[in-house]
C-alpha atoms as a PDB file:
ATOM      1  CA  UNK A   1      -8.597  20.477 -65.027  1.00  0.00           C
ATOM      2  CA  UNK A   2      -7.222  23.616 -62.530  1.00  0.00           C
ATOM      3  CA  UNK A   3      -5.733  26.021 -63.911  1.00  0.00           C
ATOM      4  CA  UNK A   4      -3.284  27.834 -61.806  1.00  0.00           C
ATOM      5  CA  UNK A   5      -5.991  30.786 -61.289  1.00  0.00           C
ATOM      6  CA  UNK A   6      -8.653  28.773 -59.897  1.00  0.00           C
ATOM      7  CA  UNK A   7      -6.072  27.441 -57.103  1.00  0.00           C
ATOM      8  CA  UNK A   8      -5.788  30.854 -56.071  1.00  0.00           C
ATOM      9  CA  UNK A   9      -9.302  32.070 -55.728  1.00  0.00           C
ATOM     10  CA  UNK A  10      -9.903  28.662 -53.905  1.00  0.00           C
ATOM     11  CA  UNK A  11      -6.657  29.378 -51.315  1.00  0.00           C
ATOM     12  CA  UNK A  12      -7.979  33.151 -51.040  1.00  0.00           C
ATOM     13  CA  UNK A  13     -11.759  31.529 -50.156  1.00  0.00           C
ATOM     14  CA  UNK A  14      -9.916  29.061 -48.038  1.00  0.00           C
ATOM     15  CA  UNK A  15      -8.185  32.517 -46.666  1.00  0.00           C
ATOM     16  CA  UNK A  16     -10.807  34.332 -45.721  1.00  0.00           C
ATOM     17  CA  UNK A  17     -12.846  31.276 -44.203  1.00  0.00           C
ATOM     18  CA  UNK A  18     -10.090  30.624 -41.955  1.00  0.00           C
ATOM     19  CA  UNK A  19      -9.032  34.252 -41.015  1.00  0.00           C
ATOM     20  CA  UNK A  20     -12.568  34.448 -40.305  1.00  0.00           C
ATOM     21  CA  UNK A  21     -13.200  31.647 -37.857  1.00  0.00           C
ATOM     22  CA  UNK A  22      -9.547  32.298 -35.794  1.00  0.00           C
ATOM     23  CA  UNK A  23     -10.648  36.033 -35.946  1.00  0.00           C
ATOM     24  CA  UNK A  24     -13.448  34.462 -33.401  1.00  0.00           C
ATOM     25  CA  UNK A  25     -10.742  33.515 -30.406  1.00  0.00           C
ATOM     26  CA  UNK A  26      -8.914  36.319 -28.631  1.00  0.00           C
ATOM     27  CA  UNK A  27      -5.442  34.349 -28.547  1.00  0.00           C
ATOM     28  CA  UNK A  28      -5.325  34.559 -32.639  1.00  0.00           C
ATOM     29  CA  UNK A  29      -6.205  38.123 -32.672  1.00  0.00           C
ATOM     30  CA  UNK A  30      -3.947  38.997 -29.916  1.00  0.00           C
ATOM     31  CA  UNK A  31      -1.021  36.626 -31.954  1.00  0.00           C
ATOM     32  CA  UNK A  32      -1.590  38.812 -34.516  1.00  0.00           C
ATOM     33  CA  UNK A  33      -1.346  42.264 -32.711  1.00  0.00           C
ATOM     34  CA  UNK A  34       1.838  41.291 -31.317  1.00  0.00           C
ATOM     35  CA  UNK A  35       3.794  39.689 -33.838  1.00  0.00           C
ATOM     36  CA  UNK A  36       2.087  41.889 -37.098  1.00  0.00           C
ATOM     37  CA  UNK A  37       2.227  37.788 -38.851  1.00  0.00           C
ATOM     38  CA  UNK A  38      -1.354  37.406 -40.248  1.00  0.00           C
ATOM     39  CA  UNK A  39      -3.312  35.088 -37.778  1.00  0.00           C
ATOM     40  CA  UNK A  40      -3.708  32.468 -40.508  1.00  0.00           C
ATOM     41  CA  UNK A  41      -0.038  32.099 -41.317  1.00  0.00           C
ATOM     42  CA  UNK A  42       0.462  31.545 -37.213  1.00  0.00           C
ATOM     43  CA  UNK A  43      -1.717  29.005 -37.538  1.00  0.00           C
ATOM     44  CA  UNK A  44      -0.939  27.211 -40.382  1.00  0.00           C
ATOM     45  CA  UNK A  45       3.005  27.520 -39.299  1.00  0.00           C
ATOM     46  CA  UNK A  46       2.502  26.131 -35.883  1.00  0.00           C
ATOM     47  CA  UNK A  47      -0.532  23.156 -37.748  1.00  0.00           C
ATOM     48  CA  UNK A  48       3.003  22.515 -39.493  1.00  0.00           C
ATOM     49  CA  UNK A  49       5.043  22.301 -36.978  1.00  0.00           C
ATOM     50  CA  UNK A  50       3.166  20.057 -35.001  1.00  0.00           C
ATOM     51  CA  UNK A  51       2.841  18.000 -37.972  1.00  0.00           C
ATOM     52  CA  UNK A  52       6.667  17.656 -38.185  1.00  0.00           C
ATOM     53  CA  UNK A  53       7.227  16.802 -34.774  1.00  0.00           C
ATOM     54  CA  UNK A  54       4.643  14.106 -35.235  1.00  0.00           C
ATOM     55  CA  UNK A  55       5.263  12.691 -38.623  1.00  0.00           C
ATOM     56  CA  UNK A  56       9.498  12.325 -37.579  1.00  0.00           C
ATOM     57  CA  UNK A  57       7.815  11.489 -33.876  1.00  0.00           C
ATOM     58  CA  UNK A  58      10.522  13.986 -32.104  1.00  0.00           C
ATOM     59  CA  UNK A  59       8.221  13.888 -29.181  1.00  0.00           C
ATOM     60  CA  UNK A  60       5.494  12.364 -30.919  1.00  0.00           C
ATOM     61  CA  UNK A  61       3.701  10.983 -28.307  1.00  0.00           C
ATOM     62  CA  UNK A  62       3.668  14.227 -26.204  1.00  0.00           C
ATOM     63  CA  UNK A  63       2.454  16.294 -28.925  1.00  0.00           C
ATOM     64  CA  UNK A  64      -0.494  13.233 -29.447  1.00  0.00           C
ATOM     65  CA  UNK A  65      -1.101  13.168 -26.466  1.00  0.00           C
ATOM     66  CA  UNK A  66      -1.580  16.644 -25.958  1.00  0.00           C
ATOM     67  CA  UNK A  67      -3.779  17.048 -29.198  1.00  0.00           C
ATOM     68  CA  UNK A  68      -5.889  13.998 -27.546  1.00  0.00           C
ATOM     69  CA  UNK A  69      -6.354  15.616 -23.920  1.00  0.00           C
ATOM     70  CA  UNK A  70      -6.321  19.355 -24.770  1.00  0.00           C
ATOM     71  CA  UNK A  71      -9.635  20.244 -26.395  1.00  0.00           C
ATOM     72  CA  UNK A  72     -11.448  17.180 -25.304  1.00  0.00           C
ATOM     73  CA  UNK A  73     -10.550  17.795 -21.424  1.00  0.00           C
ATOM     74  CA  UNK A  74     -12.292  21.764 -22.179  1.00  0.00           C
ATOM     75  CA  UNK A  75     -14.922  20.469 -23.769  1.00  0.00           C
ATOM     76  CA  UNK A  76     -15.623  17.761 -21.181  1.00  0.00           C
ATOM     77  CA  UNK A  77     -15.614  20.141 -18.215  1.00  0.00           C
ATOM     78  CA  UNK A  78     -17.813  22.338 -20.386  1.00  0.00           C
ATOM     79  CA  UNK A  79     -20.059  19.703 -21.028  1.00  0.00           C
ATOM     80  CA  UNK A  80     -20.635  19.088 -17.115  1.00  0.00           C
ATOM     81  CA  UNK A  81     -21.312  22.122 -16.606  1.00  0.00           C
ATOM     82  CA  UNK A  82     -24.438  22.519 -18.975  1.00  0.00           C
ATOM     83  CA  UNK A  83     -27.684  20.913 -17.783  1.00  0.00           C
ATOM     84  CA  UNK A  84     -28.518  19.116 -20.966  1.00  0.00           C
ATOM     85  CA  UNK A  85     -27.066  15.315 -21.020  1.00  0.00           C
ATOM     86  CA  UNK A  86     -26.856  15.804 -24.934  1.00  0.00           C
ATOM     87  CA  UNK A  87     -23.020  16.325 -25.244  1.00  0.00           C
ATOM     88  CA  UNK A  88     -22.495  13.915 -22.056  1.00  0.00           C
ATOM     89  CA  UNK A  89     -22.606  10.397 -24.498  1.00  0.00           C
ATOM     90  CA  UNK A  90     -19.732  12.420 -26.902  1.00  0.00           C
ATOM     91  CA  UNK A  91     -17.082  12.918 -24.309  1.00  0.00           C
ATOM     92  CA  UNK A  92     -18.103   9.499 -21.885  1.00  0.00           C
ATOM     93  CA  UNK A  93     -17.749   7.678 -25.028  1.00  0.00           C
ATOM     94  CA  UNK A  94     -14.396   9.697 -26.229  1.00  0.00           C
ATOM     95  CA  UNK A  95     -12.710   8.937 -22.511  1.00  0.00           C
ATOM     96  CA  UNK A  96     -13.546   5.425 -22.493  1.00  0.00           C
ATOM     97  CA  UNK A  97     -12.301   5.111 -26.127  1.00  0.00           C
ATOM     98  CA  UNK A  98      -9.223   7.091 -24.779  1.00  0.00           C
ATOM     99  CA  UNK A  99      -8.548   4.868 -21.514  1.00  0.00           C
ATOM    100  CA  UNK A 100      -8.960   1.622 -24.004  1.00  0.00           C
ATOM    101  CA  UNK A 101      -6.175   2.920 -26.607  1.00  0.00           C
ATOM    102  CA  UNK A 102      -3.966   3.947 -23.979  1.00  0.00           C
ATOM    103  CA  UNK A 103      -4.218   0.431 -22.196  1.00  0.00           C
ATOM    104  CA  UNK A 104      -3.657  -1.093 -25.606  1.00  0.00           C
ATOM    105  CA  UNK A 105      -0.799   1.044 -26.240  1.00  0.00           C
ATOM    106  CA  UNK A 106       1.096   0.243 -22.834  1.00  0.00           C
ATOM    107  CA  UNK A 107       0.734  -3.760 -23.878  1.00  0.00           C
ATOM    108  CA  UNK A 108       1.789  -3.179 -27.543  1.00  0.00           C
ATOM    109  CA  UNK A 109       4.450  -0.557 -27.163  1.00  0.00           C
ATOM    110  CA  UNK A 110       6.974  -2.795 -28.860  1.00  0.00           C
ATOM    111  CA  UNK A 111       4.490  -3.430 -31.802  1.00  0.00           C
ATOM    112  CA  UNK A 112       3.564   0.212 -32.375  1.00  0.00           C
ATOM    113  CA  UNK A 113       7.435   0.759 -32.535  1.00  0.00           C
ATOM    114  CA  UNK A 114       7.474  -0.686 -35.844  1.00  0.00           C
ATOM    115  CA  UNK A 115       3.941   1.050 -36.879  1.00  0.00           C
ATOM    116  CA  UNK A 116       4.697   3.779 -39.451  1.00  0.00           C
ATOM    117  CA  UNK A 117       3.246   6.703 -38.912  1.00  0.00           C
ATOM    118  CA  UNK A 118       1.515   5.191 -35.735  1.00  0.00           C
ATOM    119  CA  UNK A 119       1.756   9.048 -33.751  1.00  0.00           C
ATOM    120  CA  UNK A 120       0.256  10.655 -36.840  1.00  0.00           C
ATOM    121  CA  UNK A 121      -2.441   8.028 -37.261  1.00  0.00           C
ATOM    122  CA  UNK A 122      -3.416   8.277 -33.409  1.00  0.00           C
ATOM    123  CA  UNK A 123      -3.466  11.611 -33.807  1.00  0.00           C
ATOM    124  CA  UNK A 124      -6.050  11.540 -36.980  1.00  0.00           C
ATOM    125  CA  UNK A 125      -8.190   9.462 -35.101  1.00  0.00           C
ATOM    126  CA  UNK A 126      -8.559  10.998 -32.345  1.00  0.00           C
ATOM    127  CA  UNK A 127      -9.172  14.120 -33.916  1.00  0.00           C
ATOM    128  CA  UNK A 128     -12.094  12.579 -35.619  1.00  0.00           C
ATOM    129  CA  UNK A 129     -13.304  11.565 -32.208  1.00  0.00           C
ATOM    130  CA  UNK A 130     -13.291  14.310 -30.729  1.00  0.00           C
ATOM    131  CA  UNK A 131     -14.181  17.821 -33.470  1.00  0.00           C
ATOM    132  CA  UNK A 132     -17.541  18.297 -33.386  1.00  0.00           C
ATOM    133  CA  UNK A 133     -17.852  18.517 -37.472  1.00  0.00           C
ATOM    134  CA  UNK A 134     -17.221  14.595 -36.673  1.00  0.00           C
ATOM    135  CA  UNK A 135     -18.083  13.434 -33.408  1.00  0.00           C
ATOM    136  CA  UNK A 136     -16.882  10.355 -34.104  1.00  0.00           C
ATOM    137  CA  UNK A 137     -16.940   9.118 -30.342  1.00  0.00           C
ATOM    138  CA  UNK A 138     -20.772   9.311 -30.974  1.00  0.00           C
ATOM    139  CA  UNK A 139     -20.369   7.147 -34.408  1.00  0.00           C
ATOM    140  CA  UNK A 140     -19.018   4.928 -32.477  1.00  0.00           C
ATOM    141  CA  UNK A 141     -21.089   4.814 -29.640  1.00  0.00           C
ATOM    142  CA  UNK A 142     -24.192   4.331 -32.025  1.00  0.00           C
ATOM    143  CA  UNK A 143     -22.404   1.137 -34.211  1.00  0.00           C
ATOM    144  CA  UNK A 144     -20.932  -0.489 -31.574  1.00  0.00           C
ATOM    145  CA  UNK A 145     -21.520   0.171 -28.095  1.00  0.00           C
ATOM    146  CA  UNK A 146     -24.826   0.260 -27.825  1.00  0.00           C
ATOM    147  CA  UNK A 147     -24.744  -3.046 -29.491  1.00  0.00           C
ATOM    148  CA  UNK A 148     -22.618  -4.274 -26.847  1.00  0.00           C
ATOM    149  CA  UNK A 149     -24.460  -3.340 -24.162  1.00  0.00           C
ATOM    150  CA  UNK A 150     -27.764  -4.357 -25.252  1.00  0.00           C
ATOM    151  CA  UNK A 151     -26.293  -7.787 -25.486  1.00  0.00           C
ATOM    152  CA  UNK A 152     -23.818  -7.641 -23.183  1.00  0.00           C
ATOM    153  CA  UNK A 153     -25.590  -5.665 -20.240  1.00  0.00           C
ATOM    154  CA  UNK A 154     -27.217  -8.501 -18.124  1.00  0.00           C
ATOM    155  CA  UNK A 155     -24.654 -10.481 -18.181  1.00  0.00           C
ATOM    156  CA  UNK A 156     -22.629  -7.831 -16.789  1.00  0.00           C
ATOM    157  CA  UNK A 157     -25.266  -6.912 -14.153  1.00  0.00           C
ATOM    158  CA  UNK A 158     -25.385 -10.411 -13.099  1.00  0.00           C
ATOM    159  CA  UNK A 159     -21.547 -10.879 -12.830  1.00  0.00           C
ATOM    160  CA  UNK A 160     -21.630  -7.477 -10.969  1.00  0.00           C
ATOM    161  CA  UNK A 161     -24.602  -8.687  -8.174  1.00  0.00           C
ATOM    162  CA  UNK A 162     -22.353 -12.051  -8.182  1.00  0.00           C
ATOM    163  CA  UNK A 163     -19.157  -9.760  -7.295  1.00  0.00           C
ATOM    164  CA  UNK A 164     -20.854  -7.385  -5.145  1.00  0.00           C
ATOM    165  CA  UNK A 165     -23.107 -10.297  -3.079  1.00  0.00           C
ATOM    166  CA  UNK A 166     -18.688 -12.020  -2.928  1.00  0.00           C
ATOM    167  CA  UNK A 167     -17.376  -8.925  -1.807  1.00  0.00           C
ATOM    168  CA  UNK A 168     -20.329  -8.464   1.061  1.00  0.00           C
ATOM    169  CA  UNK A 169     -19.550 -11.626   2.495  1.00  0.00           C
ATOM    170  CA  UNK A 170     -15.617 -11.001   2.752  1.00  0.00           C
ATOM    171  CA  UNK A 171     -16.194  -7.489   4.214  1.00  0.00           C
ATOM    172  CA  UNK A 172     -13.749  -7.356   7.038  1.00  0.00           C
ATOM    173  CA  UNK A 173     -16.092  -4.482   8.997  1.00  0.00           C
ATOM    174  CA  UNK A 174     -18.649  -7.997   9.360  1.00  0.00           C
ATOM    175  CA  UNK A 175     -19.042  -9.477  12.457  1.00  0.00           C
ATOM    176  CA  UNK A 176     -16.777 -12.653  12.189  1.00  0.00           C
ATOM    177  CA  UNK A 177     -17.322 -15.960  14.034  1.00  0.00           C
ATOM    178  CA  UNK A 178     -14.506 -17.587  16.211  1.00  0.00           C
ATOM    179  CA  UNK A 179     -12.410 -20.397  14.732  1.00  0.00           C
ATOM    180  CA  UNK A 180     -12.211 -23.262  16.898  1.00  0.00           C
ATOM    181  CA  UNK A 181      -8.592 -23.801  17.642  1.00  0.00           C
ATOM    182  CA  UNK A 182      -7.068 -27.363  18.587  1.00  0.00           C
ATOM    183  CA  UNK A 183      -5.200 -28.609  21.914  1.00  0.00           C
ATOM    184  CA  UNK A 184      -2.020 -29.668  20.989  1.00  0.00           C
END
């Protein structure tokens, strides 16, 4: 069992891990300067408040949404912008996952209505998509995608050479041949 002074050392460990990371990004530090409110307490105060807004979902979906696009839209362009492919499968895999739950969401609006918690849940999943102590878009590229599309590719590259081969012989910029019209 806890005793009341092992919570502490653990929340003054849990302190100085934390102080120590945010100490790593200028905005934190600067917070900090400005307000004289330890970095960590900004932090944990505004974690909270987004929590709040999401958990009574006053503006729930904007502050999901937000969390979903923020750091994953950095991280993307950041990840074109390298010359290794290695982060590329992470953030391909996170959009498409993205586009799909959005789609989903715009059918089943009136469902999710009646989901509790629906904006926090979204919220926890795509957090687990998308922080790199989980890369969960990966997880999920590895258990199910690549599944699919080992089984699934050819018949997609056949429906797309059937499409394409359709689309060729509708293209209005090809040469068309006259109808024949009737005397009346």
């Amino acid at each position: 069992m806890y005793t009341l002074d092992d919570v502490q050392v653990q929340a003054r460990k849990q302190h100085a891990n934390l102080d120590a990371e945010l100490s790593k990004h200028k905005v934190f530090r600067d917070a900090e300067a400005q307000t004289k409110i330890d970095k960590v307490y900004l932090f944990l105060g505004g974690l909270a408040i987004l929590l709040v807004l999401i958990v009574f979902n006053i503006a729930g979906e904007l502050v999901t949404d937000a969390v979903a696009w923020i750091y994953p839209g950095i991280a993307s362009f950041k990840a074109i912008e390298t010359p290794s492919t290695a982060d590329d499968r992470q953030w391909l895999t996170y959009w498409s996952i993205f586009g799909a739950v959005k789609m989903l969401e715009y059918f089943l609006n009136a469902l999710l209505y009646w989901v509790p918690y629906w904006f926090l849940i979204k919220t926890i999943f795509f957090l687990w998509l998308a922080l790199p102590q989980f890369r969960g878009a990966e997880v999920l590229y590895g258990q199910y995608n690549r599944n699919l599309a080992g089984t699934k590719g050819p018949k997609i590259d056949t429906l797309k050479a059937k499409v394409a081969s359709l689309s060729k012989s509708k293209d209005p910029n090809s040469p068309k041949t006259p109808k024949s019209s009737k005397s009346q």
